[in-house]
N, C-alpha and C. Protein backbone atom coordinates (compact mmCIF):
# COMPACT_ATOMS: atom_id res chain seq x y z
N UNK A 1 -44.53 -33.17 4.41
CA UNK A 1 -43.11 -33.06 4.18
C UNK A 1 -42.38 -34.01 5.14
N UNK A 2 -41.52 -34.88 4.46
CA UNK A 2 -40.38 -35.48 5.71
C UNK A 2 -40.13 -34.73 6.67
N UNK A 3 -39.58 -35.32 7.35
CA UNK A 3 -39.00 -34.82 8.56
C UNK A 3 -37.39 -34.34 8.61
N UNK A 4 -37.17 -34.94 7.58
CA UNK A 4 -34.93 -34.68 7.31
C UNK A 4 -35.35 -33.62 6.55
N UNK A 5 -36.46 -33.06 5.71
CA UNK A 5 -36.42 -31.96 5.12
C UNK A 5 -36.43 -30.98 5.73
N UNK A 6 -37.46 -30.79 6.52
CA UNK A 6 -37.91 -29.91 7.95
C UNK A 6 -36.46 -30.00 8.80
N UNK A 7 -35.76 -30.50 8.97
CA UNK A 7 -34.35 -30.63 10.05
C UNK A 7 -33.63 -30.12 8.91
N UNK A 8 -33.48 -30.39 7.81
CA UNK A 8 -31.90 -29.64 7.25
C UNK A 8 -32.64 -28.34 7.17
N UNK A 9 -33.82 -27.61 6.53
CA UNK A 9 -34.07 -26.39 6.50
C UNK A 9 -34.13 -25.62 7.73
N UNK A 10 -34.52 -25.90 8.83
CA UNK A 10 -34.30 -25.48 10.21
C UNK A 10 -32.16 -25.13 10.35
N UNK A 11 -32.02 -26.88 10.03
CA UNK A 11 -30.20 -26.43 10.12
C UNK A 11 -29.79 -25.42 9.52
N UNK A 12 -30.01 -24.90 7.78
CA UNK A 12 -29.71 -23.89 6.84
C UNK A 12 -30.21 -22.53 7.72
N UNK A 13 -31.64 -22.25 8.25
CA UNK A 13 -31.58 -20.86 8.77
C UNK A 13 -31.16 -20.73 10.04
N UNK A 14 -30.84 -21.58 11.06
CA UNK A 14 -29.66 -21.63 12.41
C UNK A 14 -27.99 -21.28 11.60
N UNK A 15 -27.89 -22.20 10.70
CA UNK A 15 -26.46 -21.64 9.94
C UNK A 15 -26.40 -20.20 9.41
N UNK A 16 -27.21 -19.85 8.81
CA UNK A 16 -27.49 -18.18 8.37
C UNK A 16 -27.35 -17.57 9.35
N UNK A 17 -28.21 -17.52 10.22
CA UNK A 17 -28.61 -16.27 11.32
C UNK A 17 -27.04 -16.18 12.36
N UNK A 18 -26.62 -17.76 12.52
CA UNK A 18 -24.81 -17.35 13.47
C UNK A 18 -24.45 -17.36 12.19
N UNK A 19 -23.82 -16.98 10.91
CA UNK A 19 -23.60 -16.22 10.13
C UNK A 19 -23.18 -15.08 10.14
N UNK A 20 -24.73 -14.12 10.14
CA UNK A 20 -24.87 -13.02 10.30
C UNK A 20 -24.43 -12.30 11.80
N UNK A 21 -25.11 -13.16 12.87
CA UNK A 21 -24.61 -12.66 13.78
C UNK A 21 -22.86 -12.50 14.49
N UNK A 22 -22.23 -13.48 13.66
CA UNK A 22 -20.61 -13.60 13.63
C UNK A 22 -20.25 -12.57 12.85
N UNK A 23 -20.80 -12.09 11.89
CA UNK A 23 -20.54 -11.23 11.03
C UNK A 23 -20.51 -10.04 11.28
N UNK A 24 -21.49 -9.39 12.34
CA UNK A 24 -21.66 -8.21 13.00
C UNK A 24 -20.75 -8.29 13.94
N UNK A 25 -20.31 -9.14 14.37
CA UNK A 25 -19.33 -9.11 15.99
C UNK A 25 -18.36 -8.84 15.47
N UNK A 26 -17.68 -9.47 14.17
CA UNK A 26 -16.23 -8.97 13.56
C UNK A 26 -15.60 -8.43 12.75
N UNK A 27 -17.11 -7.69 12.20
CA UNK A 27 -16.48 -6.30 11.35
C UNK A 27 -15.68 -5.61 11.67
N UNK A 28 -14.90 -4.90 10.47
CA UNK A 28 -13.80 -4.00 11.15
C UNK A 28 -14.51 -2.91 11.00
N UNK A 29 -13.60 -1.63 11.98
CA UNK A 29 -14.21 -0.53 11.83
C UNK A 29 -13.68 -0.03 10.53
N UNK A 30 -14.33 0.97 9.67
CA UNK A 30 -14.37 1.53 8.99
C UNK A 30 -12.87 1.84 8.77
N UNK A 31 -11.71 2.11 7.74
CA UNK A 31 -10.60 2.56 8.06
C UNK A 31 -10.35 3.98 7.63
N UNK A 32 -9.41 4.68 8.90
CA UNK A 32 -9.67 6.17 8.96
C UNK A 32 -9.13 7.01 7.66
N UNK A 33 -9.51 7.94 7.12
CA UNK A 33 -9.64 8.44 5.66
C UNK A 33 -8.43 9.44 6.07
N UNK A 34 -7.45 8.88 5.04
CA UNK A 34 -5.98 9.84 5.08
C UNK A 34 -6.10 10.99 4.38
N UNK A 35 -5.81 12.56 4.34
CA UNK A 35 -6.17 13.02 3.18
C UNK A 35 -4.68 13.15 2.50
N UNK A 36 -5.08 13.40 0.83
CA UNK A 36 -4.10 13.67 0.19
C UNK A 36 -2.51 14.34 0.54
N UNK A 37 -1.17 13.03 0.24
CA UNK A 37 -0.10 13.86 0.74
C UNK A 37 0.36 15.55 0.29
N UNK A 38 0.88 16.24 0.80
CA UNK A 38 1.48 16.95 0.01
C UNK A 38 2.86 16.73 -0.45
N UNK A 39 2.87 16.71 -1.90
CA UNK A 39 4.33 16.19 -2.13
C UNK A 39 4.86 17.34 -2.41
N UNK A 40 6.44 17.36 -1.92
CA UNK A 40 7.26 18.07 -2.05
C UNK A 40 8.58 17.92 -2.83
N UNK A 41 8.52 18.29 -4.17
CA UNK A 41 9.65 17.77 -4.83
C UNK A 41 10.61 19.26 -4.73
N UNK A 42 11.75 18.67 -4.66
CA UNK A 42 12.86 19.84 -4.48
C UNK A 42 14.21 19.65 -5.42
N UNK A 43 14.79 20.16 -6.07
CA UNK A 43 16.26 19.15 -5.81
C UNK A 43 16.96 19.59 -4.46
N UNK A 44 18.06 18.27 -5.26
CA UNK A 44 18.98 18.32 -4.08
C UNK A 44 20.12 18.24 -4.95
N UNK A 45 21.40 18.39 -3.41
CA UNK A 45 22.73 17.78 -4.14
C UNK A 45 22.57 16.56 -5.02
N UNK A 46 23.30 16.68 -6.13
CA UNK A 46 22.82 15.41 -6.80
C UNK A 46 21.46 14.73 -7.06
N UNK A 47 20.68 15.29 -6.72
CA UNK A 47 19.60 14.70 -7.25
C UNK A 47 17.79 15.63 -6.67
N UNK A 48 17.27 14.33 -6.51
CA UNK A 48 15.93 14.96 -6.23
C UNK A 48 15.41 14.11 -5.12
N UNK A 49 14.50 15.17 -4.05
CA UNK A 49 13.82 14.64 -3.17
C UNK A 49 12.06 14.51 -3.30
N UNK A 50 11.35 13.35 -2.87
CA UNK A 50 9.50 13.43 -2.81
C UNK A 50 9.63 12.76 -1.75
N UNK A 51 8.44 13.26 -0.80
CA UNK A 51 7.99 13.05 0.16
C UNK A 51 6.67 12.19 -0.59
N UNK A 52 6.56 10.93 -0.12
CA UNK A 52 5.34 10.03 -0.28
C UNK A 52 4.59 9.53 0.77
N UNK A 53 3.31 9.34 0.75
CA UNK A 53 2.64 8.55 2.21
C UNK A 53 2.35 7.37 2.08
N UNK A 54 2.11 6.46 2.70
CA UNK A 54 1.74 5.26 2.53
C UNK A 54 0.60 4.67 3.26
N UNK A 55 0.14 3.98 3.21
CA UNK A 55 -1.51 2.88 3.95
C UNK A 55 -1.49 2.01 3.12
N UNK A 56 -2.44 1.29 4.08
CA UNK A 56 -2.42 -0.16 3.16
C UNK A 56 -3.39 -0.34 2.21
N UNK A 57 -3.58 0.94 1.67
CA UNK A 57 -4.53 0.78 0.77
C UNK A 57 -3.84 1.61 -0.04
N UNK A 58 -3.27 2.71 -0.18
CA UNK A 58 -2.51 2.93 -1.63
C UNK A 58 -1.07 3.69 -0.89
N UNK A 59 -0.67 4.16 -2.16
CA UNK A 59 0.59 5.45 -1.89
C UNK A 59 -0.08 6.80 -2.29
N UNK A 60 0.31 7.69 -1.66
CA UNK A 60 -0.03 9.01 -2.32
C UNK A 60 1.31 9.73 -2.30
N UNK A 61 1.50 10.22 -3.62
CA UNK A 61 1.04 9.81 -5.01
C UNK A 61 1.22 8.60 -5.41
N UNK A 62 0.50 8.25 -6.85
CA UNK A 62 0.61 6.86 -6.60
C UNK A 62 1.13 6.52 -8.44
N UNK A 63 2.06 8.25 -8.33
CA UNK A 63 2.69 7.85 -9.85
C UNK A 63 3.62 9.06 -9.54
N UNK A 64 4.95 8.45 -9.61
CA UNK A 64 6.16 10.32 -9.99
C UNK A 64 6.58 10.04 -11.25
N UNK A 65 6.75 11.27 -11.81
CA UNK A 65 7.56 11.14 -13.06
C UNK A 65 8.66 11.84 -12.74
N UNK A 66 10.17 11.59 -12.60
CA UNK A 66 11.70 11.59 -12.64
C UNK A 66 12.21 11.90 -13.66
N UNK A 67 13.38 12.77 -13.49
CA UNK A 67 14.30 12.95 -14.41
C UNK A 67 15.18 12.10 -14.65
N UNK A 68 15.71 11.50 -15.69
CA UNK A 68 16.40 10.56 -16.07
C UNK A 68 18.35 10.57 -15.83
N UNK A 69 18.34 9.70 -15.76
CA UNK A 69 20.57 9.70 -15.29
C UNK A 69 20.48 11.11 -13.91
N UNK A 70 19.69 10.47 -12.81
CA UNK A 70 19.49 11.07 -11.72
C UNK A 70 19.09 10.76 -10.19
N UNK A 71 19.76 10.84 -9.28
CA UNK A 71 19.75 10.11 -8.35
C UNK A 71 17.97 10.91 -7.49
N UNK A 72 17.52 9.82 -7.43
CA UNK A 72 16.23 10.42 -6.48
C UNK A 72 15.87 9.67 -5.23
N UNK A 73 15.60 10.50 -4.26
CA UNK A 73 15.25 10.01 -3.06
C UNK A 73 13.89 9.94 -2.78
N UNK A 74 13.66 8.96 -2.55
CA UNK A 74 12.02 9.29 -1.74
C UNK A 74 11.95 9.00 -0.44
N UNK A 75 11.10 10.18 0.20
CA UNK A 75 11.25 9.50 1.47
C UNK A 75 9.63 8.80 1.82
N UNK A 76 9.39 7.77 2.36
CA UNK A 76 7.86 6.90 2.52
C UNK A 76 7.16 6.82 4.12
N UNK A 77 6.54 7.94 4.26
CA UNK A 77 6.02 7.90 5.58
C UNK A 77 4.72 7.19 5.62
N UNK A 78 4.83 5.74 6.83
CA UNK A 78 3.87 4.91 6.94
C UNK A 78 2.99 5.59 7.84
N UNK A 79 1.76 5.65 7.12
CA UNK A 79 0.64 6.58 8.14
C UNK A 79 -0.01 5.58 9.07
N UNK A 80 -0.77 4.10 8.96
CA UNK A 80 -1.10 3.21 9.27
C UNK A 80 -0.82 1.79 10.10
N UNK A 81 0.52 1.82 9.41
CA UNK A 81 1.29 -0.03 10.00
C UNK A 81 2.21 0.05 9.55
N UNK A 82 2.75 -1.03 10.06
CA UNK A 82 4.43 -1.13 9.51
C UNK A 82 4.45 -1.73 8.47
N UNK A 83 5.55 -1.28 7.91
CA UNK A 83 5.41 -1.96 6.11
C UNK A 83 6.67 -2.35 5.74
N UNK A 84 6.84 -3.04 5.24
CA UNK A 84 8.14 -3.44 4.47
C UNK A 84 8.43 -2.89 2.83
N UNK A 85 9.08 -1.98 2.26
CA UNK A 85 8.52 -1.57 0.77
C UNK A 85 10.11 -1.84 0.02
N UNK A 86 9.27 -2.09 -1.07
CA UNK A 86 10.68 -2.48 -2.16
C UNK A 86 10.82 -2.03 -3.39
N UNK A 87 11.85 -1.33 -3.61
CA UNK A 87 11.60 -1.34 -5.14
C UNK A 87 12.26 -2.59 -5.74
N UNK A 88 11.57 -2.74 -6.88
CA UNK A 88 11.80 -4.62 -7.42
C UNK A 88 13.23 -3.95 -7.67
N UNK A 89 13.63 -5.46 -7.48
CA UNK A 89 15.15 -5.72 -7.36
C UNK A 89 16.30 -5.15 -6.31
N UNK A 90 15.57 -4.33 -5.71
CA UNK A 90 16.27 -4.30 -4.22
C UNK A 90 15.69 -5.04 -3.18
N UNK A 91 16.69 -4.42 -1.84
CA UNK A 91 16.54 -5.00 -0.80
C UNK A 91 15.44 -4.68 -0.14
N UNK A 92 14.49 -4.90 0.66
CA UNK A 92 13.37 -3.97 1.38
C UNK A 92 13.51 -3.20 2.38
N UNK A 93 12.88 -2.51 2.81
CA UNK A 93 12.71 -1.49 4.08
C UNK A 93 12.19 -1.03 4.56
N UNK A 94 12.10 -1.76 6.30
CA UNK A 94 11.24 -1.76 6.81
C UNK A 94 10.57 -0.47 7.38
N UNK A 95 9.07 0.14 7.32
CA UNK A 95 9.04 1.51 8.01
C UNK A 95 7.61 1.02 8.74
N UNK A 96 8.31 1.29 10.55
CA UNK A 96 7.19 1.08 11.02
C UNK A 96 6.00 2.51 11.30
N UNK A 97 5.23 2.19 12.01
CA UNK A 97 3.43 3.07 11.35
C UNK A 97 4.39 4.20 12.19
N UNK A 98 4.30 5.13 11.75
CA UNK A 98 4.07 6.77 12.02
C UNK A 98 5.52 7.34 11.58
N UNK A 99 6.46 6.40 11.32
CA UNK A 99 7.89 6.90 10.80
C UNK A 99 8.09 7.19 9.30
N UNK A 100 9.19 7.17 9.49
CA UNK A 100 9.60 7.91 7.29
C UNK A 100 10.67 7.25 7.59
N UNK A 101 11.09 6.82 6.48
CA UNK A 101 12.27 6.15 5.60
C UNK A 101 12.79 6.49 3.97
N UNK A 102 13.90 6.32 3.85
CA UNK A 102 14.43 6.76 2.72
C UNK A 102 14.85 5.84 1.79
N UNK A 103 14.55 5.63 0.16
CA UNK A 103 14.59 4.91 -0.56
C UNK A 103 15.16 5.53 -1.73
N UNK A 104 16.22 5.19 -2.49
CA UNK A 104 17.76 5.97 -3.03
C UNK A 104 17.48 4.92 -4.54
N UNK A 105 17.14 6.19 -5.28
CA UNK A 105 17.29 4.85 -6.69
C UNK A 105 17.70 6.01 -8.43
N UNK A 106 18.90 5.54 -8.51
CA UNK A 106 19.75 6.06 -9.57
C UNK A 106 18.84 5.77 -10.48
N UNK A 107 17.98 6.94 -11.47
CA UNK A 107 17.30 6.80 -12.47
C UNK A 107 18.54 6.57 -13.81
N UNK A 108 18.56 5.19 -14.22
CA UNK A 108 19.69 5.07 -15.70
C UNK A 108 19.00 5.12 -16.80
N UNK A 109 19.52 5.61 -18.26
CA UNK A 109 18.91 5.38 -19.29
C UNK A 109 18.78 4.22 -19.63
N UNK A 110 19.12 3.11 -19.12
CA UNK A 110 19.07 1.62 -19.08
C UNK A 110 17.47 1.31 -18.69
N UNK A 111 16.85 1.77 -18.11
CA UNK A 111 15.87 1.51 -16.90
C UNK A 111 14.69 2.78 -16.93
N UNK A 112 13.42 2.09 -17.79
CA UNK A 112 12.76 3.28 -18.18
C UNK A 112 11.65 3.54 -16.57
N UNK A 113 11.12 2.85 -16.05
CA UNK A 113 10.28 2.94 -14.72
C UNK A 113 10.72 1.99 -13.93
N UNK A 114 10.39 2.33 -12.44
CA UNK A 114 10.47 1.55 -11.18
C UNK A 114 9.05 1.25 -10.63
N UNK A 115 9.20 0.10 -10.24
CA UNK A 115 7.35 -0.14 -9.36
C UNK A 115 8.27 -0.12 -7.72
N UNK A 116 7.68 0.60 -6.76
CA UNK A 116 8.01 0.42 -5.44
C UNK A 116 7.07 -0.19 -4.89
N UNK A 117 6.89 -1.08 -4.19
CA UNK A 117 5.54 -2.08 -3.75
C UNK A 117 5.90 -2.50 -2.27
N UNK A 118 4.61 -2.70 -1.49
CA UNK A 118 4.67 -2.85 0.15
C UNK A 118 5.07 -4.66 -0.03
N UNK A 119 5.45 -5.03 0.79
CA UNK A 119 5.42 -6.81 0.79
C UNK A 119 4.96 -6.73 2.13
N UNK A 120 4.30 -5.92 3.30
CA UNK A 120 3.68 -6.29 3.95
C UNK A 120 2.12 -5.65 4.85
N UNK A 121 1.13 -6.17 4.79
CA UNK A 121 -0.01 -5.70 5.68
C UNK A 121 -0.84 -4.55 4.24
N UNK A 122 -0.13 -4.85 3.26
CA UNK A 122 -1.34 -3.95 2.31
C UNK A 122 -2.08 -4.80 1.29
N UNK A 123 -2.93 -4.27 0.95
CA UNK A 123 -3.82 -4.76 0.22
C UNK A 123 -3.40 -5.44 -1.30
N UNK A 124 -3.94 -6.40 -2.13
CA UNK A 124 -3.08 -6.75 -3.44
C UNK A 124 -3.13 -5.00 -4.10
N UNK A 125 -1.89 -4.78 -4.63
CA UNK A 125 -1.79 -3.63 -5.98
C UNK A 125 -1.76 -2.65 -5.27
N UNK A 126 -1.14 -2.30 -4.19
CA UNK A 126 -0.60 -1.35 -3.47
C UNK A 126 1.00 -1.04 -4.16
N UNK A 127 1.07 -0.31 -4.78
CA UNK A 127 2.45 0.01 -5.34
C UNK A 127 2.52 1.26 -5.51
N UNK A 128 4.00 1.98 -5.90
CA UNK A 128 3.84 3.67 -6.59
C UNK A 128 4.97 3.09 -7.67
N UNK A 129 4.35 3.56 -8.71
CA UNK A 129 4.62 3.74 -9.98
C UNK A 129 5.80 4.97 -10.47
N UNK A 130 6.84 5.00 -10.62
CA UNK A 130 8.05 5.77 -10.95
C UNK A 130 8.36 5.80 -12.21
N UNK A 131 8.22 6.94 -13.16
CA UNK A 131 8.60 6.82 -14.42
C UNK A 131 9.51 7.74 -14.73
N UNK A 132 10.40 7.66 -15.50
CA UNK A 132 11.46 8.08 -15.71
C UNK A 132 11.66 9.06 -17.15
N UNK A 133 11.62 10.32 -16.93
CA UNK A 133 11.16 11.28 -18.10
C UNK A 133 12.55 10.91 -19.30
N UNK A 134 12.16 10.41 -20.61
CA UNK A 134 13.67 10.63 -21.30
C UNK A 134 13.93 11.91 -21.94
């Protein structure tokens, strides 16, 4: 066998093995297992309240169904990191890790569902899904 053959195959398993060994040094740890929120729907004056959780890996729950021509609040407690969350076409808001925040959205018969979605530190398709009962 050549000798450039013998040197690049030597190079390929030196490239593998710091690979692997880079690979073990910068795994993350495991991420810690939230359990299921309890949601609490209530009304309220004028409308309705849910308590939701958040990580950057989903919402729990990660679907409400709403009463329609009705003001609902949710409130979004970040269990993990700080997040920025939006429902499309509003403004965002920021909730950093261990706080709750409140998110105010007039269900119209105009407007059959809302997607509320993180714009920061979560994973793609992290959203909660809001549908609006007619």
């Amino acid at each position: 066998m050549k000798k450039w053959v013998v040197a690049a195959l030597v190079c390929l398993i030196v490239a593998a093995a710091a690979i692997v060994v880079f690979q073990a040094k910068t795994d993350k740890p495991a991420p810690e297992v939230v359990p299921p929120a309890e949601v609490i729907e209530r009304p309220v004056v004028g409308g309705t309240q849910i308590n939701v959780l958040l990580t950057t890996q989903f919402f729990e729950p990660k679907t409400l169904v709403v009463p329609k021509d009705n003001l609902v609040r949710i409130y979004v407690t970040s269990v993990d990191a700080d997040h920025a969350i939006q429902v499309i076409g509003q403004l965002p808001v920021q909730i950093p890790k261990g706080q709750t925040r409140d998110i105010e959205i007039y269900t119209t018969t105009n407007q059959q569902n809302y997607t509320l979605i993180c714009n920061e530190y979560c994973e793609p398709g992290v959203q909660l899904f809001i549908e609006v009962q007619q």
